[in-house]
C-alpha atoms as a PDB file:
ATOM      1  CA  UNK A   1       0.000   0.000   0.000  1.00  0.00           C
ATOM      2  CA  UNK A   2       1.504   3.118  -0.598  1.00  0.00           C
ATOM      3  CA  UNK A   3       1.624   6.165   1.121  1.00  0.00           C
ATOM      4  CA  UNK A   4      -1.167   8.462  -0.797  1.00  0.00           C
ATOM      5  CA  UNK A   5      -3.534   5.503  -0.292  1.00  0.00           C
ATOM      6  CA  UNK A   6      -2.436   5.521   3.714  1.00  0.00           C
ATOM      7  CA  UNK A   7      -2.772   8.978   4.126  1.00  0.00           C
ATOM      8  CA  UNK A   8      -6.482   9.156   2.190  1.00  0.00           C
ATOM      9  CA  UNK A   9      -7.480   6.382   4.776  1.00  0.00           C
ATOM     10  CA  UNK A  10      -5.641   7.451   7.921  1.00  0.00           C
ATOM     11  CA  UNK A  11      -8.388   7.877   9.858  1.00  0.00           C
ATOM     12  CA  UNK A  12      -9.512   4.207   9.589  1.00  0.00           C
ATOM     13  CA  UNK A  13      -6.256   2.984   9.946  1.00  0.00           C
ATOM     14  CA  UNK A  14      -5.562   5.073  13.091  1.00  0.00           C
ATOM     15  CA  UNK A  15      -7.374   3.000  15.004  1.00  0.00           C
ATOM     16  CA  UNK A  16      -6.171   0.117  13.573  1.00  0.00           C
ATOM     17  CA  UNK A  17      -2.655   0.768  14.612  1.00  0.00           C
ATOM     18  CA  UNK A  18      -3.438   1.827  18.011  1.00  0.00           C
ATOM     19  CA  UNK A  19      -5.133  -1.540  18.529  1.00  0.00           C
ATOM     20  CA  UNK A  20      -1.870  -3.321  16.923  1.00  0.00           C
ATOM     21  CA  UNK A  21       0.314  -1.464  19.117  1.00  0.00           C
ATOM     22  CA  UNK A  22      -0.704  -0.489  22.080  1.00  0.00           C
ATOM     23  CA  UNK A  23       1.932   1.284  23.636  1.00  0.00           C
ATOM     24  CA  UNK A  24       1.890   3.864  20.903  1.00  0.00           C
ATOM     25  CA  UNK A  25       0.128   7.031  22.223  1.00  0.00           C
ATOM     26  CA  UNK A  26      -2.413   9.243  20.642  1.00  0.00           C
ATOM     27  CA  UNK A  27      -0.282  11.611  19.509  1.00  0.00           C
ATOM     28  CA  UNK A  28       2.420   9.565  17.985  1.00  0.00           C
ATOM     29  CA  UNK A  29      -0.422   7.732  16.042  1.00  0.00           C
ATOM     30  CA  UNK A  30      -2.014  11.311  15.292  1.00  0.00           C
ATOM     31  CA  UNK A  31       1.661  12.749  14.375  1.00  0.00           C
ATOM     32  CA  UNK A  32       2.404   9.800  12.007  1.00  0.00           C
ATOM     33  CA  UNK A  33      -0.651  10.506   9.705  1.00  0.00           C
ATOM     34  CA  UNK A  34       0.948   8.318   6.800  1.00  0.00           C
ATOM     35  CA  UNK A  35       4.498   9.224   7.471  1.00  0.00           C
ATOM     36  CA  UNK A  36       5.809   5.376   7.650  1.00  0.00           C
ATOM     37  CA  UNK A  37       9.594   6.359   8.670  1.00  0.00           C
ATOM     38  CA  UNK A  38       8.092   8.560  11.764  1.00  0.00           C
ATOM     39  CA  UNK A  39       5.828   5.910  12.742  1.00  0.00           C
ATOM     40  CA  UNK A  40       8.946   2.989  12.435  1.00  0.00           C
ATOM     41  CA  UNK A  41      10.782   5.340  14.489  1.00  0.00           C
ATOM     42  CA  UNK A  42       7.932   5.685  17.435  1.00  0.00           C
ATOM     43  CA  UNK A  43       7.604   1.758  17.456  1.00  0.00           C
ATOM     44  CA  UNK A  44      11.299   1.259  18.027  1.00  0.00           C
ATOM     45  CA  UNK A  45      11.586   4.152  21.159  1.00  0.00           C
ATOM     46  CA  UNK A  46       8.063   2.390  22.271  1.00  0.00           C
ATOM     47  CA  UNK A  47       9.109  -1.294  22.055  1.00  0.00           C
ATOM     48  CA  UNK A  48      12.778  -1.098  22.093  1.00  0.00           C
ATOM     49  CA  UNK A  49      13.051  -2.834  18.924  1.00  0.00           C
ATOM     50  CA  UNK A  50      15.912  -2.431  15.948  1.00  0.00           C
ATOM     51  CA  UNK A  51      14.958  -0.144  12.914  1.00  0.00           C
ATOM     52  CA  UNK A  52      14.956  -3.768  10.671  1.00  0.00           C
ATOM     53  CA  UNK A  53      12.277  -5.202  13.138  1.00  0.00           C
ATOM     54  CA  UNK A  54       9.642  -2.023  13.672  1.00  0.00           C
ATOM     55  CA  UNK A  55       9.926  -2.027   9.429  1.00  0.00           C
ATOM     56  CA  UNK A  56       9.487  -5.670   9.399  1.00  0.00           C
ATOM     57  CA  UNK A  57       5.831  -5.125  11.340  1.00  0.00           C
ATOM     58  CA  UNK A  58       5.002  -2.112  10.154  1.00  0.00           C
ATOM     59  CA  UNK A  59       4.736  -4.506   6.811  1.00  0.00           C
ATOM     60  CA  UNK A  60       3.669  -6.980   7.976  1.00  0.00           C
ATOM     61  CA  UNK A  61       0.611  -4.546   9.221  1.00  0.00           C
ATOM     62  CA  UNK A  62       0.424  -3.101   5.625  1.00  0.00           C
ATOM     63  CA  UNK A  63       0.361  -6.568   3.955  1.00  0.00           C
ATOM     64  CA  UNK A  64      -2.802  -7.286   5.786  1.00  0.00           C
ATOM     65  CA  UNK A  65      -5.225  -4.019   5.080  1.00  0.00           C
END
């Protein structure tokens, strides 16, 4: 999925991701808005994991909308 198609659905996917990843607050979800490096970045300061691993869910997440 790429990002224009993200960004037109953000708002469904918002709470999509915040369901997926739970320790991600509001405003990181809310910041992200489509922005897939940003949000990579708040899931590795969140869950302490390596920039390879947050990308590896974060397409793992895309491969299944």
């Amino acid at each position: 999925m790429n990002s224009d198609v993200i960004k037109g659905k953000w708002k469904q996917l918002n709470g999509r991701i915040k369901e997926r990843w739970g320790n991600l607050t509001d405003d990181d979800v809310d910041v992200a808005e489509g922005h897939s490096e940003y949000l990579v970045g708040k899931l590795q300061e969140r869950y302490g994991w390596s920039k390879e691993k947050a990308q590896e869910e974060l397409r793992d997440f895309s491969g299944k909308l």
